[in-house]
Structure formats: structure tokens, C-alpha cells
C-alpha atoms as a PDB file:
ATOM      1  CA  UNK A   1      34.870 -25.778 -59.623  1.00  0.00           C
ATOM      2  CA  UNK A   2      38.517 -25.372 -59.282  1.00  0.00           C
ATOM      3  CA  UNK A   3      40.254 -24.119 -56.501  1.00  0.00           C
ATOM      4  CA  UNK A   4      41.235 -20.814 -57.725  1.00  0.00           C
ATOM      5  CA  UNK A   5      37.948 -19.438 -59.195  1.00  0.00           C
ATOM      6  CA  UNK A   6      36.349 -19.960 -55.437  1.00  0.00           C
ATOM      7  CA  UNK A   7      35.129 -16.655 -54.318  1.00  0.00           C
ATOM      8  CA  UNK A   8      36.346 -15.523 -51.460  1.00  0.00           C
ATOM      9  CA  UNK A   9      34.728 -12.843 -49.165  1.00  0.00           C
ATOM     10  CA  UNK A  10      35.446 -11.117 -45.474  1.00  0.00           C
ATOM     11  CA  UNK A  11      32.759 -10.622 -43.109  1.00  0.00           C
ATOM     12  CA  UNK A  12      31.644 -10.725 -39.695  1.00  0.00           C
ATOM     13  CA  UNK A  13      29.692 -12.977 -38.155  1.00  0.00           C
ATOM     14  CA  UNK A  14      25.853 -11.681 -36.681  1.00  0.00           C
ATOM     15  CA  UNK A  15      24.842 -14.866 -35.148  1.00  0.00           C
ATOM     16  CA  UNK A  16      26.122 -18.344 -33.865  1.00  0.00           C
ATOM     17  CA  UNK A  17      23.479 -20.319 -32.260  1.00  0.00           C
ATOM     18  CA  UNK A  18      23.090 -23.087 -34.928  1.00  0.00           C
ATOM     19  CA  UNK A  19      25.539 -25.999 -34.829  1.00  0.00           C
ATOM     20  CA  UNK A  20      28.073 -25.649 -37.199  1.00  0.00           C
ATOM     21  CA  UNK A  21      26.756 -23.098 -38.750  1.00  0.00           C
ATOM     22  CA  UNK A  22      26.913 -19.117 -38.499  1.00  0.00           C
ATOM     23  CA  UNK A  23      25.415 -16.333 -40.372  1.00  0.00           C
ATOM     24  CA  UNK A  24      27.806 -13.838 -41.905  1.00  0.00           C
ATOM     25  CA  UNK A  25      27.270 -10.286 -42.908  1.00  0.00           C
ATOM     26  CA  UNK A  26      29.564  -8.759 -46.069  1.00  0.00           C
ATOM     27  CA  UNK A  27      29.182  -5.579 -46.777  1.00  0.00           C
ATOM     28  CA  UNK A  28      29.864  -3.792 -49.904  1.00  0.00           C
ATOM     29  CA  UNK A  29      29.583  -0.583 -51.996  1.00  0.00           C
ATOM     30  CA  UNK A  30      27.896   0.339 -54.882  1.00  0.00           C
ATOM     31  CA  UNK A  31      26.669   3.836 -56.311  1.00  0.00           C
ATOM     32  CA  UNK A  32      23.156   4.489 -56.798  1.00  0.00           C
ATOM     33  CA  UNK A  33      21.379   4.310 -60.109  1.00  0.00           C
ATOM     34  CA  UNK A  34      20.100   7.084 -60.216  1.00  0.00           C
ATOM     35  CA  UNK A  35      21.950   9.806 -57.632  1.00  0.00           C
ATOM     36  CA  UNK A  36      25.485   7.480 -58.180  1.00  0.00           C
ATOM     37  CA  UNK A  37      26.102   8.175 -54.496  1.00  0.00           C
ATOM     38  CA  UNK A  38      27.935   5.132 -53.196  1.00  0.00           C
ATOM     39  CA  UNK A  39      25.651   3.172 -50.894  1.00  0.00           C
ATOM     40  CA  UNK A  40      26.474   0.102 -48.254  1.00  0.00           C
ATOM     41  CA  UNK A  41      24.971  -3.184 -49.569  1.00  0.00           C
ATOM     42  CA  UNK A  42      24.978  -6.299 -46.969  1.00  0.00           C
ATOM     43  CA  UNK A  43      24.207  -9.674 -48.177  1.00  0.00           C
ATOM     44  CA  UNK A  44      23.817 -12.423 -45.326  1.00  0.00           C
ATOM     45  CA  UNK A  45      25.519 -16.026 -45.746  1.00  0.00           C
ATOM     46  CA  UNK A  46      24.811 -18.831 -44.498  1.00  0.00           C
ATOM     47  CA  UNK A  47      28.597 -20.621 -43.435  1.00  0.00           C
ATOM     48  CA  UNK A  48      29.544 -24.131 -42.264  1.00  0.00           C
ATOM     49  CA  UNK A  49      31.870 -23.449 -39.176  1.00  0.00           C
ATOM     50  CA  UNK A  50      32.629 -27.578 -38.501  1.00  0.00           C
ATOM     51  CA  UNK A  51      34.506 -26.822 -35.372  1.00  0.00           C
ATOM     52  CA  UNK A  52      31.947 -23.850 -33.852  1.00  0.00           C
ATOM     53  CA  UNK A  53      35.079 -21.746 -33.675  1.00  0.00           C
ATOM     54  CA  UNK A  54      33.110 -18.524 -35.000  1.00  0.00           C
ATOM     55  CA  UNK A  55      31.930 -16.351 -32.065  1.00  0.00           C
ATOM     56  CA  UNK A  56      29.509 -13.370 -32.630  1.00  0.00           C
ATOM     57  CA  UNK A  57      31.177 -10.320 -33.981  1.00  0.00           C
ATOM     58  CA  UNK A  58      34.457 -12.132 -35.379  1.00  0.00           C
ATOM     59  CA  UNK A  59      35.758 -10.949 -38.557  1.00  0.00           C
ATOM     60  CA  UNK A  60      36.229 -14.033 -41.107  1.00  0.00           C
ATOM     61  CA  UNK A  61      37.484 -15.109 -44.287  1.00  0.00           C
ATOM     62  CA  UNK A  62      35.280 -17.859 -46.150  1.00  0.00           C
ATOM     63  CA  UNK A  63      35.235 -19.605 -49.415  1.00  0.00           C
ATOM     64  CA  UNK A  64      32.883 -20.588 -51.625  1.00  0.00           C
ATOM     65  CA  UNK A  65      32.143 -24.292 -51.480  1.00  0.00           C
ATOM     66  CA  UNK A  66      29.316 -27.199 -52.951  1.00  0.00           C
ATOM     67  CA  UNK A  67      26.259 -26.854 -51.523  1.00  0.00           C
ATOM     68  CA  UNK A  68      26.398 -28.035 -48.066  1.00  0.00           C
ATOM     69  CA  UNK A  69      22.435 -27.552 -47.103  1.00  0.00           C
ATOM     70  CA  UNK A  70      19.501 -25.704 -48.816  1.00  0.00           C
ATOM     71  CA  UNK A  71      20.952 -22.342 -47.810  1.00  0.00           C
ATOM     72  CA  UNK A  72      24.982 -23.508 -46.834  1.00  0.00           C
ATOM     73  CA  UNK A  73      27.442 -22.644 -50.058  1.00  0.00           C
ATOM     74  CA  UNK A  74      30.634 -21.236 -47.736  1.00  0.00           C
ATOM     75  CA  UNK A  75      32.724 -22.533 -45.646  1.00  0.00           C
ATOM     76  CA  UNK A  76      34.966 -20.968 -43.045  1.00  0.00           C
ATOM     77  CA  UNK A  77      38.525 -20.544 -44.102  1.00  0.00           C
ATOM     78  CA  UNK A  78      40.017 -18.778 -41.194  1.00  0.00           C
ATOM     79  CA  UNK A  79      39.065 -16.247 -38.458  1.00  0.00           C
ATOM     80  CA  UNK A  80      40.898 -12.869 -39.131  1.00  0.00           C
ATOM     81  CA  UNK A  81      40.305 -10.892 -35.853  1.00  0.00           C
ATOM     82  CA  UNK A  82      38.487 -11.865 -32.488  1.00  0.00           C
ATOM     83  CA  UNK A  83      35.996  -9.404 -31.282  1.00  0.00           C
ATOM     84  CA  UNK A  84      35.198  -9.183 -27.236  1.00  0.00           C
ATOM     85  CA  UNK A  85      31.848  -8.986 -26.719  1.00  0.00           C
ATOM     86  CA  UNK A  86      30.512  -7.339 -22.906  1.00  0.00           C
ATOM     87  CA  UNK A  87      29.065  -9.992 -20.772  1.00  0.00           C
ATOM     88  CA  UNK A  88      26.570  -8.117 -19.168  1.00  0.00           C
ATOM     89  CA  UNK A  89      23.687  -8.136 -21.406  1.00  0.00           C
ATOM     90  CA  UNK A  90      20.509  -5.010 -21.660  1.00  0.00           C
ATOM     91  CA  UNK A  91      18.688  -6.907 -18.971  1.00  0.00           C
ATOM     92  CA  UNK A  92      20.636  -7.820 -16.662  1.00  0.00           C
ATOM     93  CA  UNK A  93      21.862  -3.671 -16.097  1.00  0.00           C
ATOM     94  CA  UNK A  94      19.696  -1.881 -13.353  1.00  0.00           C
ATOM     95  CA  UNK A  95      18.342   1.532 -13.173  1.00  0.00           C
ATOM     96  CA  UNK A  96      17.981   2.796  -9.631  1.00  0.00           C
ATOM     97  CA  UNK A  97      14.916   4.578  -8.321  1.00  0.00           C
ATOM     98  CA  UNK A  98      16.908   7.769  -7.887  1.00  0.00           C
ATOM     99  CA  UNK A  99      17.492   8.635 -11.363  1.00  0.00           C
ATOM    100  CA  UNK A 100      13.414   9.223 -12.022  1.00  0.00           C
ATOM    101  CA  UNK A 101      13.074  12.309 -12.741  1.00  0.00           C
ATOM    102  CA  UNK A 102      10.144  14.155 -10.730  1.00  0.00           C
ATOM    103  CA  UNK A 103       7.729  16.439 -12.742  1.00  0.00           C
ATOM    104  CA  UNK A 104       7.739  20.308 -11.632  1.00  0.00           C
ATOM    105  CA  UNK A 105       5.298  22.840 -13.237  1.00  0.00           C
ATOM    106  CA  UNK A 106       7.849  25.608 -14.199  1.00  0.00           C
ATOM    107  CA  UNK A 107       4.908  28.156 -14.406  1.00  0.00           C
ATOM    108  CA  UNK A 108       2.851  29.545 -11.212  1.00  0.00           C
ATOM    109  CA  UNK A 109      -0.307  29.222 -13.467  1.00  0.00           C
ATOM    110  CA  UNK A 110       0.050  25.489 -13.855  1.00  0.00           C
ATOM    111  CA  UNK A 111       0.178  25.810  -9.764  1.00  0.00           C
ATOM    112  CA  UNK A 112      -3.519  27.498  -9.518  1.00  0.00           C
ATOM    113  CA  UNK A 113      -4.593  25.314 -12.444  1.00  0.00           C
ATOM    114  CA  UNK A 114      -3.731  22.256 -10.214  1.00  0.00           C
ATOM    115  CA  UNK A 115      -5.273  23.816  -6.847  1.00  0.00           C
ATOM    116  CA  UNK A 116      -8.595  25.046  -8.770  1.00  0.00           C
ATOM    117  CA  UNK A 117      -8.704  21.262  -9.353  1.00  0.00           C
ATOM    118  CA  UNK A 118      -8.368  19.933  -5.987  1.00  0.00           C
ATOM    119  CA  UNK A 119     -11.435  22.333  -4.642  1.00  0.00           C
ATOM    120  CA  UNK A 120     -13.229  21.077  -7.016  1.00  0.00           C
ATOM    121  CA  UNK A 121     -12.714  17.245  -5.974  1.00  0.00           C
ATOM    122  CA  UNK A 122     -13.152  18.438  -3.042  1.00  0.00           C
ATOM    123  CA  UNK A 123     -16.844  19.518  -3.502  1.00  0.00           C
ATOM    124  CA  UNK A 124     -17.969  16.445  -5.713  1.00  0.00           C
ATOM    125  CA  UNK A 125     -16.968  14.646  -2.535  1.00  0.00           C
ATOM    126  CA  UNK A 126     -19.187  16.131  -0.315  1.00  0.00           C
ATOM    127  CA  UNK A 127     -22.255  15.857  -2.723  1.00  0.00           C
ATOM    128  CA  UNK A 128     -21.090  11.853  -3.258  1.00  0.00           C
ATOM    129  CA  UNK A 129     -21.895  10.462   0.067  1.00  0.00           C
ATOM    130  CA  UNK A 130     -25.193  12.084   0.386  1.00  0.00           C
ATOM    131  CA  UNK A 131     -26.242  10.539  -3.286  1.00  0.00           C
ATOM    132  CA  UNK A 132     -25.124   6.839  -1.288  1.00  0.00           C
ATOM    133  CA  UNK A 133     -27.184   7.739   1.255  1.00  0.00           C
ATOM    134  CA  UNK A 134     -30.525   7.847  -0.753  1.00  0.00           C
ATOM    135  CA  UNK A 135     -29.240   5.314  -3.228  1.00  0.00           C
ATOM    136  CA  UNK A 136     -28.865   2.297  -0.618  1.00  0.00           C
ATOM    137  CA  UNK A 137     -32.354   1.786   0.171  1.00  0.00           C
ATOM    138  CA  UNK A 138     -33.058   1.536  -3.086  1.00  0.00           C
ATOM    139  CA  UNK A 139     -30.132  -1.207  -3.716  1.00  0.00           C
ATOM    140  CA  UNK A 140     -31.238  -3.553  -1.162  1.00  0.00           C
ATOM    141  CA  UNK A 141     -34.941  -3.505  -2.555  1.00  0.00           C
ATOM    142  CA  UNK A 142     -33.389  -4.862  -5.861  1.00  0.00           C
ATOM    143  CA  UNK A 143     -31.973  -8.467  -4.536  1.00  0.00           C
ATOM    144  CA  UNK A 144     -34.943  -9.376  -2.863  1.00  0.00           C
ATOM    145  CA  UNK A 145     -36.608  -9.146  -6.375  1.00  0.00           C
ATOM    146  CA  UNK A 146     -34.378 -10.864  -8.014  1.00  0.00           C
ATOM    147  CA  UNK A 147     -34.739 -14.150  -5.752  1.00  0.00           C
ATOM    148  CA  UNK A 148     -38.361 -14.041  -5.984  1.00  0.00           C
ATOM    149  CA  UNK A 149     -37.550 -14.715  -9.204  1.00  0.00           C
ATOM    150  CA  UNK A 150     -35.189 -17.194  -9.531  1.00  0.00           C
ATOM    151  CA  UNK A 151     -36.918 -19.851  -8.055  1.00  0.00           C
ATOM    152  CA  UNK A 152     -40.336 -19.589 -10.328  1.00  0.00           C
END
């Protein structure tokens, strides 16, 4: 392949954690079949960087080149534009206790709703420890049957 018919694209690069290598995202246009509005296509290359100069978001030129690896056919020609990326990643950013937002009903009927419920707790309480009551003589019958059983 000569040197002139290389194809030569502009991208940016999405990732950079293989050695001397980084993926790079061109997008184009084309219209739609059937509606012809123009739509964004991306294709994804993979692209020998031999120095590991490429840093995520950078805007390249690269060439087409021999095959380099299964998936490697471009090389890095030059970097066109750095991009800064922030340093402080999603995790590491805090959000403080104050900013919780604390539910209130903003009808009076959810209000008598709510207190109809707690006199009813209320009552089911009073009617649970006299159930225990009744119900422990009974529990402590159980175990003693069970180890006459285990050992025969």
C-alpha cells in the first residue's frame, strides 16, 4: 500500500489502559435509508500508540497501517488537541447527610391516616404479651420431648 492511498481519520481516544495501544472513537454522518435524516455513526479502532503518548479524551490523527495484531490496523500519527480530564473521580465526591431530604405529608389526612395507625399498633401490643404468656408453658414442654428422643 503506498503512502498516499493510507486512510487517514480524526478521533478521540475512549480508553488507554492497554500498552501501546488505545481505542479510538470516529464519528461520522450518514442519512438514513429510509427517513434520509443525517444520523452520527461511531466506529471504534483499535491504534498502536508506541510511545503511550495518547491520554483519554485526546483528539488524534491516525493512519492506516499493516496489520499490527488481530484487531491493530492504525497507527498514531500525531495528537491534535490535549483534553484535561478532572481528577476527582464519581467516587471519591461526598454527599453530606444534610442534603437528605425529609418526607412531609402535605395533606392533614395523610396525618390521621398515620395516627389511626399508631393506635392500632398500639392495641396489637397489648394483646401480644398476654398470647407469650400462655404460649411459654407450652414451649418449654417441647425440648424436653425432643431429647427423649434423641438418644433412642
Amino acid at each position: 500500500m503506498s503512502f498516499e492511498r493510507r486512510k487517514v481519520r480524526i478521533g478521540r481516544v475512549v480508553s488507554d489502559k492497554m500498552d501501546r495501544t488505545c481505542v479510538v472513537v470516529v464519528e461520522w454522518r450518514r442519512p438514513h435509508r429510509l427517513y434520509k435524516k443525517s444520523v452520527k455513526m461511531r466506529t471504534r479502532f483499535k491504534v498502536h500508540d508506541p510511545q503511550n503518548e495518547c491520554r483519554l479524551g485526546d483528539q488524534i490523527r491516525i493512519v492506516e497501517t499493516r496489520p499490527l495484531s488481530k484487531t491493530k490496523r492504525w497507527r498514531v500519527e500525531e495528537i491534535l488537541q490535549r483534553e484535561e480530564i478532572a481528577e476527582i473521580q464519581p467516587e471519591e465526591i461526598k454527599v453530606e447527610d444534610e442534603s437528605v431530604l425529609v418526607y412531609q405529608p402535605q395533606h392533614p389526612a395523610a396525618d390521621e391516616v398515620a395516627a389511626e395507625g399508631a393506635v392500632s399498633e398500639e392495641a396489637t401490643e397489648e394483646v401480644a404479651p398476654a398470647e407469650a404468656e400462655e404460649e411459654a408453658p407450652v414451649d418449654e414442654a417441647e425440648p424436653e420431648a425432643t431429647e427423649e428422643e434423641s438418644p433412642a
